[in-house]
C-alpha atoms as a PDB file:
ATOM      1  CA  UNK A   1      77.953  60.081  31.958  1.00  0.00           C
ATOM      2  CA  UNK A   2      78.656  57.548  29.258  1.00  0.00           C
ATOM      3  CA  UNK A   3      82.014  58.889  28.156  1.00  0.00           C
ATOM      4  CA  UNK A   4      83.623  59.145  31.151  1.00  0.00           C
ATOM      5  CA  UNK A   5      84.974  56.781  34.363  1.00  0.00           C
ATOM      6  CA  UNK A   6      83.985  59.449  36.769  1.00  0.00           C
ATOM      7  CA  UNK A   7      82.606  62.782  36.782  1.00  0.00           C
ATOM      8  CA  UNK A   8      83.799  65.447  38.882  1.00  0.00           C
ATOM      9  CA  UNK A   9      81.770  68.398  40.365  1.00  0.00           C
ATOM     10  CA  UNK A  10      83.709  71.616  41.801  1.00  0.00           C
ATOM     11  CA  UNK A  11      81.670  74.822  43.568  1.00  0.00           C
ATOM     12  CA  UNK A  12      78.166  73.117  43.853  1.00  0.00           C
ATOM     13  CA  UNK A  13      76.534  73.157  47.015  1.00  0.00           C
ATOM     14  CA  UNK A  14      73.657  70.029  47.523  1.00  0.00           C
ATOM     15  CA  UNK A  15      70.153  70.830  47.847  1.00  0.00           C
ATOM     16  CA  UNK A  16      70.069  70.932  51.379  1.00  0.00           C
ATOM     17  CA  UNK A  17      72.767  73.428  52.014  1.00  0.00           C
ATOM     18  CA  UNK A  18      70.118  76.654  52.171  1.00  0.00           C
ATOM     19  CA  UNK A  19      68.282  74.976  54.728  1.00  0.00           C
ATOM     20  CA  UNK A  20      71.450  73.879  57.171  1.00  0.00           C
ATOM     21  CA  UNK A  21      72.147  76.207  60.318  1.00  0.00           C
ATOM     22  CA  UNK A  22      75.109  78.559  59.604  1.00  0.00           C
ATOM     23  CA  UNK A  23      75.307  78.224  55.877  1.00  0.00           C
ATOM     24  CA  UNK A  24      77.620  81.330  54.393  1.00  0.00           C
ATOM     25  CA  UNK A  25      75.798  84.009  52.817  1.00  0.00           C
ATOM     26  CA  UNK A  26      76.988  84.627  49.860  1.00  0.00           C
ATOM     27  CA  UNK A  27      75.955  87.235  46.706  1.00  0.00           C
ATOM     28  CA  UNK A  28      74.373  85.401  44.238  1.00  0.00           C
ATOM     29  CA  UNK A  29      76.692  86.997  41.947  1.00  0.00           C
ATOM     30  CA  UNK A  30      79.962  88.148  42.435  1.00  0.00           C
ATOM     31  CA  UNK A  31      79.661  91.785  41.037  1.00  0.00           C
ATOM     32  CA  UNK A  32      76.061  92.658  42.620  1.00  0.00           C
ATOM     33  CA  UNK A  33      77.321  93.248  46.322  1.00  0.00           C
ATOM     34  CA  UNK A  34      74.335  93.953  48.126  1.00  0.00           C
ATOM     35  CA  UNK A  35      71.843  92.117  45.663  1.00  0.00           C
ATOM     36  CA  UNK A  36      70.146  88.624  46.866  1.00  0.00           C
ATOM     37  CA  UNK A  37      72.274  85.941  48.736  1.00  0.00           C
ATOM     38  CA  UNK A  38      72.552  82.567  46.318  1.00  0.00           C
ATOM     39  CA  UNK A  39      70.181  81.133  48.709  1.00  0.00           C
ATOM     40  CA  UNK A  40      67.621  83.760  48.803  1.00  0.00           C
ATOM     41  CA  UNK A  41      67.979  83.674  44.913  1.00  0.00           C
ATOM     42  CA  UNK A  42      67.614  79.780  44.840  1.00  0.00           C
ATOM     43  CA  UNK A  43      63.813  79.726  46.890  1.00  0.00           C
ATOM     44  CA  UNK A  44      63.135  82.458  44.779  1.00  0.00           C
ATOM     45  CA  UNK A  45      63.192  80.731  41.231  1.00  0.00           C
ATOM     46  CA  UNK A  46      62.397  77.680  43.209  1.00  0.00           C
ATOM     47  CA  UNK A  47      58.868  78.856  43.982  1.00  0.00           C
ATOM     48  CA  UNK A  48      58.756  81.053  40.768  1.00  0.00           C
ATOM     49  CA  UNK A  49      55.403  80.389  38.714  1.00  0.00           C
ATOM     50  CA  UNK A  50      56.795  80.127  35.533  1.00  0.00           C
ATOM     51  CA  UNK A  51      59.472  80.008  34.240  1.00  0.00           C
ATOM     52  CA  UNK A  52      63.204  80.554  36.307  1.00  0.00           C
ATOM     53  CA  UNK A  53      65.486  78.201  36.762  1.00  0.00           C
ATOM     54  CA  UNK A  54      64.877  75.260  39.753  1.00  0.00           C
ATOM     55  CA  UNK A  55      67.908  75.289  41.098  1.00  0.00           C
ATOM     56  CA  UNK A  56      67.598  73.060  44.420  1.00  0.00           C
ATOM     57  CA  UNK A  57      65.656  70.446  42.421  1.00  0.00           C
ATOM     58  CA  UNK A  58      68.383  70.158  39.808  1.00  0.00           C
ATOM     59  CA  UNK A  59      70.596  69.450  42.843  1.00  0.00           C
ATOM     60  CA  UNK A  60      68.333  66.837  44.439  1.00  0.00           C
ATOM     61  CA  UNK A  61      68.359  65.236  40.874  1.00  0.00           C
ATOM     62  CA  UNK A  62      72.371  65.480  40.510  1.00  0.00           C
ATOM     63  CA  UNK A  63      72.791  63.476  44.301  1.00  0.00           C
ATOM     64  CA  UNK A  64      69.826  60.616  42.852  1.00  0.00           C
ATOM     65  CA  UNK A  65      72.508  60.365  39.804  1.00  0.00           C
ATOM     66  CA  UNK A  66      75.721  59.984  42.347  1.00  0.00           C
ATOM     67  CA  UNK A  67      73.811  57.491  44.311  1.00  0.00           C
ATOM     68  CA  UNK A  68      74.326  54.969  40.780  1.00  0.00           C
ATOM     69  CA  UNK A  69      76.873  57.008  38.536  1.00  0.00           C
ATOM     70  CA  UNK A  70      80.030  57.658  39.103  1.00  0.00           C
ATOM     71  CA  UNK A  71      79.875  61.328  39.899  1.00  0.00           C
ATOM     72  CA  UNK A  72      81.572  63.077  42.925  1.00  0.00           C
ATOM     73  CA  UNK A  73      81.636  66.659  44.574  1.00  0.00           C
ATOM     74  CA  UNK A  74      84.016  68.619  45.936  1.00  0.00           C
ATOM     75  CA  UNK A  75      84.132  72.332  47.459  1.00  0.00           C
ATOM     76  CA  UNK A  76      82.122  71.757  49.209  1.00  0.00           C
ATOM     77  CA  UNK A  77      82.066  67.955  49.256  1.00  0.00           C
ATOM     78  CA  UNK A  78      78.685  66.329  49.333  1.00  0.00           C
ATOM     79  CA  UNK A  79      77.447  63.642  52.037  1.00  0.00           C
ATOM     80  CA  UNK A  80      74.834  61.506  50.087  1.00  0.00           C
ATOM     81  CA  UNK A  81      72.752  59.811  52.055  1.00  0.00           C
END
């Protein structure tokens, strides 16, 4: 964030997006058709004990650093409130 003007963030949904009505289900990845949605997969390391990877809180922490750096998000685009 210090070497650039603006950051720009493609493909991230925020960390609300799991939780909105009539979010797209989508494999969490690409080549396991049939596996967990990205969703499913986010609550599940999410709630995970140890270890995993905290996905929705990382996004909750990238929108509190757009709120005062210049970072923006696109595909989908982000509403920060």
């Amino acid at each position: 964030m210090d070497m650039c003007k603006e950051i720009r963030v493609y493909g991230m949904i925020n960390d609300t997006y799991c939780k909105s009505e009539g979010y797209r289900k989508v494999p969490y990845h690409y080549y396991e058709a049939g596996s967990r949605d990205e969703c499913a997969e986010y609550l599940l390391h999410e709630s995970a004990p140890y270890g995993g990877h905290r996905f929705i809180t990382e996004k909750a922490v990238f929108a509190k650093w757009a709120k005062t750096h210049p970072i923006k998000f696109f595909s989908p685009e982000w509403q920060l409130l």
